[in-house]
C-alpha atoms as a PDB file:
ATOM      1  CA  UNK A   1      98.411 109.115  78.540  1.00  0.00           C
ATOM      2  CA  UNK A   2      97.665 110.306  81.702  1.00  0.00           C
ATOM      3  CA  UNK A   3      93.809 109.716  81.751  1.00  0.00           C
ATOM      4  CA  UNK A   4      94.741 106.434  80.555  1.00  0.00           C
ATOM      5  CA  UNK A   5      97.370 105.911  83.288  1.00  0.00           C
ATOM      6  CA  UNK A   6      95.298 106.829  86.255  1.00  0.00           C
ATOM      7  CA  UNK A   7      92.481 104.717  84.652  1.00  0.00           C
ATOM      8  CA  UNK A   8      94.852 101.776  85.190  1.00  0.00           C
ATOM      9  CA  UNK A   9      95.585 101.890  88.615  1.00  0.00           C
ATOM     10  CA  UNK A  10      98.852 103.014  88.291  1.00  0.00           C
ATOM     11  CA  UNK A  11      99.612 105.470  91.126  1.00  0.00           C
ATOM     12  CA  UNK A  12     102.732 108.026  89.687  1.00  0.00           C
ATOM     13  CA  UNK A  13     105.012 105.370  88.864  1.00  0.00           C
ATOM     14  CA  UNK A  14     106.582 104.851  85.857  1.00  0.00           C
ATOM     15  CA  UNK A  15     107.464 101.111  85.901  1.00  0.00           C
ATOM     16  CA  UNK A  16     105.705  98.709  88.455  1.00  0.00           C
ATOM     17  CA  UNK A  17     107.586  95.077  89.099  1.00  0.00           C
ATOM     18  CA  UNK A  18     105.298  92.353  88.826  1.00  0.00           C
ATOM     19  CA  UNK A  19     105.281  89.005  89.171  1.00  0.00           C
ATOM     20  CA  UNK A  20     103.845  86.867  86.094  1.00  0.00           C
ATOM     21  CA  UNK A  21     101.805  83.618  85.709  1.00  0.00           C
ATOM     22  CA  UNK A  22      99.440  81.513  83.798  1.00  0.00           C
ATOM     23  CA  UNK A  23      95.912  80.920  84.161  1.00  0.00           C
ATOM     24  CA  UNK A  24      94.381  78.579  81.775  1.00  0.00           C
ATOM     25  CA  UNK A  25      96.948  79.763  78.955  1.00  0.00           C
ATOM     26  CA  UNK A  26      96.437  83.193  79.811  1.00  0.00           C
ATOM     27  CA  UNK A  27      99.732  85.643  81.259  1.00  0.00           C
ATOM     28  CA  UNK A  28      98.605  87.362  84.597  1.00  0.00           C
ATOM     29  CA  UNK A  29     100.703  89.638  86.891  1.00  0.00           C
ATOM     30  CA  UNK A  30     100.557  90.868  90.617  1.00  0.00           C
ATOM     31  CA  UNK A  31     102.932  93.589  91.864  1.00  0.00           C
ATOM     32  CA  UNK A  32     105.386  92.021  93.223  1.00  0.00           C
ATOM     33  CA  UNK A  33     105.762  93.951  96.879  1.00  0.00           C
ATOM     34  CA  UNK A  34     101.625  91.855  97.318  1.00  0.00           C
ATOM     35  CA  UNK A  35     103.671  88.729  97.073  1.00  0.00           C
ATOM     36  CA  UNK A  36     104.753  87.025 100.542  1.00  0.00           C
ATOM     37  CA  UNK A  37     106.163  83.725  99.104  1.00  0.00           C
ATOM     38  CA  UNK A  38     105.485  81.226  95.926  1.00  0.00           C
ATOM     39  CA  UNK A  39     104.931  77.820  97.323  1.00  0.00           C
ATOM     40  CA  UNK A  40     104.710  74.364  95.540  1.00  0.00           C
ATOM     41  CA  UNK A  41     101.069  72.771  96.134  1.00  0.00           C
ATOM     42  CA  UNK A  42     100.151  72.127  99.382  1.00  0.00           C
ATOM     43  CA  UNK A  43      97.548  69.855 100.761  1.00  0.00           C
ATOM     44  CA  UNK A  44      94.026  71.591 101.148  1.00  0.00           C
ATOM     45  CA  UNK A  45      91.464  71.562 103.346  1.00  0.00           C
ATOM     46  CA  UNK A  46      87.906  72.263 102.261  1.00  0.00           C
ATOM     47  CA  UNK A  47      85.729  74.077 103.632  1.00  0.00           C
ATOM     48  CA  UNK A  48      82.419  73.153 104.073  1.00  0.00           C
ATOM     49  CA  UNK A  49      79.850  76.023 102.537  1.00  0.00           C
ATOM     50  CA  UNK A  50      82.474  78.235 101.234  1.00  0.00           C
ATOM     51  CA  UNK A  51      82.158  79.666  98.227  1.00  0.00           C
ATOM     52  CA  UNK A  52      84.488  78.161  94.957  1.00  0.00           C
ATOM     53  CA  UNK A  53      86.225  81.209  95.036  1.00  0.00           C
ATOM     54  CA  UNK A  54      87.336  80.993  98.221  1.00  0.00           C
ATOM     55  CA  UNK A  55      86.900  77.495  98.872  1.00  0.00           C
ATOM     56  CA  UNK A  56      89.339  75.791 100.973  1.00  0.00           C
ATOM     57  CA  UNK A  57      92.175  76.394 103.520  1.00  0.00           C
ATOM     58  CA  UNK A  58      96.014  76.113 103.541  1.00  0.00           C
ATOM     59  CA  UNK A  59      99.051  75.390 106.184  1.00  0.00           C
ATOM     60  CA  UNK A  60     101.001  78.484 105.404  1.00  0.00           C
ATOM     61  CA  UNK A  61     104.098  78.944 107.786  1.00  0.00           C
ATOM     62  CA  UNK A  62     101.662  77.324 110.964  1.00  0.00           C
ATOM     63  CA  UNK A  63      98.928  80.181 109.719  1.00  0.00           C
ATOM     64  CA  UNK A  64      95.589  78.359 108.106  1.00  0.00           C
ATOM     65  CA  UNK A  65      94.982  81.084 105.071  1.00  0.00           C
ATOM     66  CA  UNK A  66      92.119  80.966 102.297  1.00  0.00           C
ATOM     67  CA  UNK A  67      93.235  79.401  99.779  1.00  0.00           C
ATOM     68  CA  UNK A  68      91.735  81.240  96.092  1.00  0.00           C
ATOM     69  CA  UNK A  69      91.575  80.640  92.954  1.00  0.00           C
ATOM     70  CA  UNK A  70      91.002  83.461  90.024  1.00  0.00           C
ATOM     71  CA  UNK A  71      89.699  81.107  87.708  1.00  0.00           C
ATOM     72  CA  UNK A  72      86.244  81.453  89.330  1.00  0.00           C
ATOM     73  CA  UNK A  73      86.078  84.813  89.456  1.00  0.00           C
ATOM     74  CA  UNK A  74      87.025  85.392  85.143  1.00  0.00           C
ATOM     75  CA  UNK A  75      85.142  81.968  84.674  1.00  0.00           C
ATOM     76  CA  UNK A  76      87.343  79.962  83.544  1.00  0.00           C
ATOM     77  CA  UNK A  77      88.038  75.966  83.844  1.00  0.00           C
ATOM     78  CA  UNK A  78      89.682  74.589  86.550  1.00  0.00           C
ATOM     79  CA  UNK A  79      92.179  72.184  85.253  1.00  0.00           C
ATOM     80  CA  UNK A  80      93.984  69.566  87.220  1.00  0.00           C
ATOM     81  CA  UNK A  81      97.260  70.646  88.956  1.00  0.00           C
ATOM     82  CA  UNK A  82     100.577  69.924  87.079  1.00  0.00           C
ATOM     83  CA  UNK A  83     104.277  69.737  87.952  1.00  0.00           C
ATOM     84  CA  UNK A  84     104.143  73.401  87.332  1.00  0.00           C
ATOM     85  CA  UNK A  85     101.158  74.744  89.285  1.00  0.00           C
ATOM     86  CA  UNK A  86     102.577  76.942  92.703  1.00  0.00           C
ATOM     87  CA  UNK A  87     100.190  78.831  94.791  1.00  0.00           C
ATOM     88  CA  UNK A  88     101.308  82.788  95.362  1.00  0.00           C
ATOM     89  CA  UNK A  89     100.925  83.456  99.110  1.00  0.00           C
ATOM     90  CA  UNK A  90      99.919  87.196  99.148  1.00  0.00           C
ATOM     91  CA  UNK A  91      98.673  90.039 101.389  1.00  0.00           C
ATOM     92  CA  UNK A  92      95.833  91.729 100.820  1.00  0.00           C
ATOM     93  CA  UNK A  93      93.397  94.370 102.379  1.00  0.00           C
ATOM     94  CA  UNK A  94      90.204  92.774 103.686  1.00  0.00           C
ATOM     95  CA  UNK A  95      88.253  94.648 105.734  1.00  0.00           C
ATOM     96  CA  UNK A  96      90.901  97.384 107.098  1.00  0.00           C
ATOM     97  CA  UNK A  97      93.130  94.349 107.537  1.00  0.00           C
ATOM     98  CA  UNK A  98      95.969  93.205 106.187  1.00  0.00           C
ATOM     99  CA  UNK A  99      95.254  89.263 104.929  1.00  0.00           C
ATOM    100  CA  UNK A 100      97.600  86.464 103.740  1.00  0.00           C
ATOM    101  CA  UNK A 101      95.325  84.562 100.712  1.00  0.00           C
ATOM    102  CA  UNK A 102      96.980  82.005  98.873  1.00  0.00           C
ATOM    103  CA  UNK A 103      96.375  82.322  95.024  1.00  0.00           C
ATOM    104  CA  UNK A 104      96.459  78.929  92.622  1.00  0.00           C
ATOM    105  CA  UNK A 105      98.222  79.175  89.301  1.00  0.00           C
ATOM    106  CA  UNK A 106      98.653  76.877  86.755  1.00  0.00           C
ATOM    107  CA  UNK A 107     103.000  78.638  86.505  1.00  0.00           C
ATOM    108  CA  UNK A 108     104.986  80.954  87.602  1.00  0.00           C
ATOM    109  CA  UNK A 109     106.975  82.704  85.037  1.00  0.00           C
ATOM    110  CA  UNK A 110     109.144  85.434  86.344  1.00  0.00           C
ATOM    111  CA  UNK A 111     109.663  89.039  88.515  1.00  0.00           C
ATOM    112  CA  UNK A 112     109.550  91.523  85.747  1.00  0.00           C
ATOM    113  CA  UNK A 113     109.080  94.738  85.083  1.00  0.00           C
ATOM    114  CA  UNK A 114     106.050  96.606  82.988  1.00  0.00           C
ATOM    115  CA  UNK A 115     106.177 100.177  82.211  1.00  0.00           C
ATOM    116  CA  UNK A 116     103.193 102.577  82.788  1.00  0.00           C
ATOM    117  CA  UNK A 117     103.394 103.627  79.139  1.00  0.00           C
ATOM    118  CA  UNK A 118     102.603 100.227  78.003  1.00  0.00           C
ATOM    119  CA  UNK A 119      99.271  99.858  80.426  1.00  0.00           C
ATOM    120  CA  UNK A 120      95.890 100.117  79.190  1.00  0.00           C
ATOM    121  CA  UNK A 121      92.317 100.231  80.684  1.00  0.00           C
ATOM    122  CA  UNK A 122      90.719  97.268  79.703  1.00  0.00           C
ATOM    123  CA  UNK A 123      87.850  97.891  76.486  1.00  0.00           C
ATOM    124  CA  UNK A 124      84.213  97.940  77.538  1.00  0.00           C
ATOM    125  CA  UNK A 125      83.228  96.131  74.509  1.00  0.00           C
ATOM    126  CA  UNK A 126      84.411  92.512  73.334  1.00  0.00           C
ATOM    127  CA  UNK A 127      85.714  91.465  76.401  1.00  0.00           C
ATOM    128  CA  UNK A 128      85.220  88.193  78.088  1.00  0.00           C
ATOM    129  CA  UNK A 129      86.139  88.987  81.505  1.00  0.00           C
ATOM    130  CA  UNK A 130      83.845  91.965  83.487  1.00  0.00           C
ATOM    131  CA  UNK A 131      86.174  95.043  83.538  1.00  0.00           C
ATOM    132  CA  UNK A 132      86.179  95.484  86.474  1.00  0.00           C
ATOM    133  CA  UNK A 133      88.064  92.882  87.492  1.00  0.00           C
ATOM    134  CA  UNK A 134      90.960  94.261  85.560  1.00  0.00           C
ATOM    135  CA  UNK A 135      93.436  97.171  86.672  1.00  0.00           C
ATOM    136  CA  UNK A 136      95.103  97.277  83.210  1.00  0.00           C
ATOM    137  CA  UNK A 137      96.239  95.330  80.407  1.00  0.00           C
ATOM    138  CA  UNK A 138      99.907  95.637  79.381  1.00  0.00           C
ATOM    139  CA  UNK A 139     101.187  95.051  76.168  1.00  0.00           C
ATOM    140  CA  UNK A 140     104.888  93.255  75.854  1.00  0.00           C
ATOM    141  CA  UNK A 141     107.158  91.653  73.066  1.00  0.00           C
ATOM    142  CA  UNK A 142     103.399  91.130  70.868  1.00  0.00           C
ATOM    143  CA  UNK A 143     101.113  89.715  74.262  1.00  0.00           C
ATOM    144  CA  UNK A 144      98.787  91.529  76.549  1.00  0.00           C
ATOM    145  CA  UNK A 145      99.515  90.734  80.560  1.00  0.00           C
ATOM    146  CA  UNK A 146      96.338  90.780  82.947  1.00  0.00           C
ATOM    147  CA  UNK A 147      96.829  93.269  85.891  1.00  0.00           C
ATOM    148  CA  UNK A 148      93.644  91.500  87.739  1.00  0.00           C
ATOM    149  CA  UNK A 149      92.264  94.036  90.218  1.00  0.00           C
ATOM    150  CA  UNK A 150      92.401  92.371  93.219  1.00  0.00           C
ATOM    151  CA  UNK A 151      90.883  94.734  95.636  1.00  0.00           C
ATOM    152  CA  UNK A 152      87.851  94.409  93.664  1.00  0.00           C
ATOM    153  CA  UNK A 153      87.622  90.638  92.840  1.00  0.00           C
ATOM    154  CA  UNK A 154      87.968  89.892  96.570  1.00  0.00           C
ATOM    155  CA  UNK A 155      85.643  92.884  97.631  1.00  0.00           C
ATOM    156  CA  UNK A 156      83.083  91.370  95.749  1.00  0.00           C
ATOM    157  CA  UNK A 157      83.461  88.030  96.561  1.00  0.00           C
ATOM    158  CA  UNK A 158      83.439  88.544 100.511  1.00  0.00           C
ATOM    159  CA  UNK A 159      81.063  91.318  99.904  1.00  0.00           C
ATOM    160  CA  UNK A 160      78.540  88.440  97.696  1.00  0.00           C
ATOM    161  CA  UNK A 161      79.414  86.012 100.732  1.00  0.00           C
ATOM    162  CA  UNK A 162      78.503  88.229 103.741  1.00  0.00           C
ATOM    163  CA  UNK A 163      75.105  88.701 101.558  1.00  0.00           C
ATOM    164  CA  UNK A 164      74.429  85.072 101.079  1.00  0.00           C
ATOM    165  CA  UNK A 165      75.383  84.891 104.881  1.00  0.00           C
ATOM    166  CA  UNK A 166      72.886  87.298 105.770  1.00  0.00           C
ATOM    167  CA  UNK A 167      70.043  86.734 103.270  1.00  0.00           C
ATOM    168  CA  UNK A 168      70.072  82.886 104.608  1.00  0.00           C
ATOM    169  CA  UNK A 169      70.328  84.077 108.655  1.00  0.00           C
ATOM    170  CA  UNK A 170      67.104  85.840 107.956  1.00  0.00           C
END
C-alpha cells in the first residue's frame, strides 16, 4: 500500500476531507482546506486571447480572479449552466504564489471524507483522461472519485500559455 499511497499524492495521512462535485456526470473532489468559498454563478468577463482553460474573469469579494474550468483540461463538453452549477473559489500555488482561481462545476455534492486505503494511482492503460492530471482515484459505496491534480493541470496550462506568449513575441 504504501508505494501505492505515495503514488497518489497522499502525504502521511490517513483520511483527507474533500470536497465533491460533478463534471459532466463524473464525481470529482478537491481537499477541502484548497477551498476558499462555493459561490452561485457569477457574471463573467472574458478575456480577450486567453486560453479556454483559463478564459475569463470573476468579481470575487472586490478581487477580479481567473475564472477555470476542468472540462478543458480532461476534454470534456461544456454544457450550459443549470440551477445547480456553483463555481469553487480556491487557492492555489502559481508561481511561488498563493492564487485565488475560481473553478466551474456542473454541482456541488458534499465535504466528505476519503481514506488513503481506498486511493489509487490512476492505470496507464484504458484511460481517457492523461494521468497526469490525476492525483488518485478513490473508490466509495461501488464509484471511483477523481482527485484531479491540480498543481499539474494549472502548471501546464500557464506553463503552455507563457510558451504561446513567447513563441508569438518572437
Amino acid at each position: 500500500m504504501s508505494e501505492t499511497a505515495e503514488a497518489t499524492g497522499w502525504t502521511g495521512a490517513e483520511q483527507m476531507e474533500v470536497l465533491t462535485f460533478e463534471l459532466n456526470g463524473e464525481l470529482f473532489a478537491l481537499e477541502a482546506v484548497a477551498v476558499q468559498e462555493i459561490m452561485d454563478l457569477a457574471p463573467e468577463t472574458v478575456v480577450p486571447g486567453a486560453g479556454a482553460f483559463a478564459g475569463a474573469v470573476i468579481n470575487f469579494r472586490g478581487k477580479v480572479i481567473p475564472l477555470s474550468d476542468l472540462r478543458v483540461a480532461f476534454a470534456m463538453e461544456r454544457g450550459e449552466p443549470t440551477i445547480d452549477s456553483r463555481i469553487v473559489v480556491i487557492e492555489i500555488d502559481l508561481d511561488g504564489e498563493p492564487t485565488l482561481v475560481g473553478l466551474r462545476t456542473d454541482k456541488v455534492h458534499e465535504v466528505t471524507t476519503l481514506a488513503r486505503a481506498d486511493a489509487e494511482a490512476p492505470p496507464s492503460v484504458g484511460m481517457r483522461w492523461r494521468p497526469e492530471f490525476i492525483q488518485c482515484l478513490v473508490k466509495r459505496d461501488g464509484e471511483f472519485i477523481v482527485v484531479p491534480a491540480l498543481q499539474t493541470l494549472f502548471n501546464q496550462q500557464h506553463d503552455a500559455r507563457q510558451s504561446t506568449a513567447s513563441a508569438t513575441r518572437h
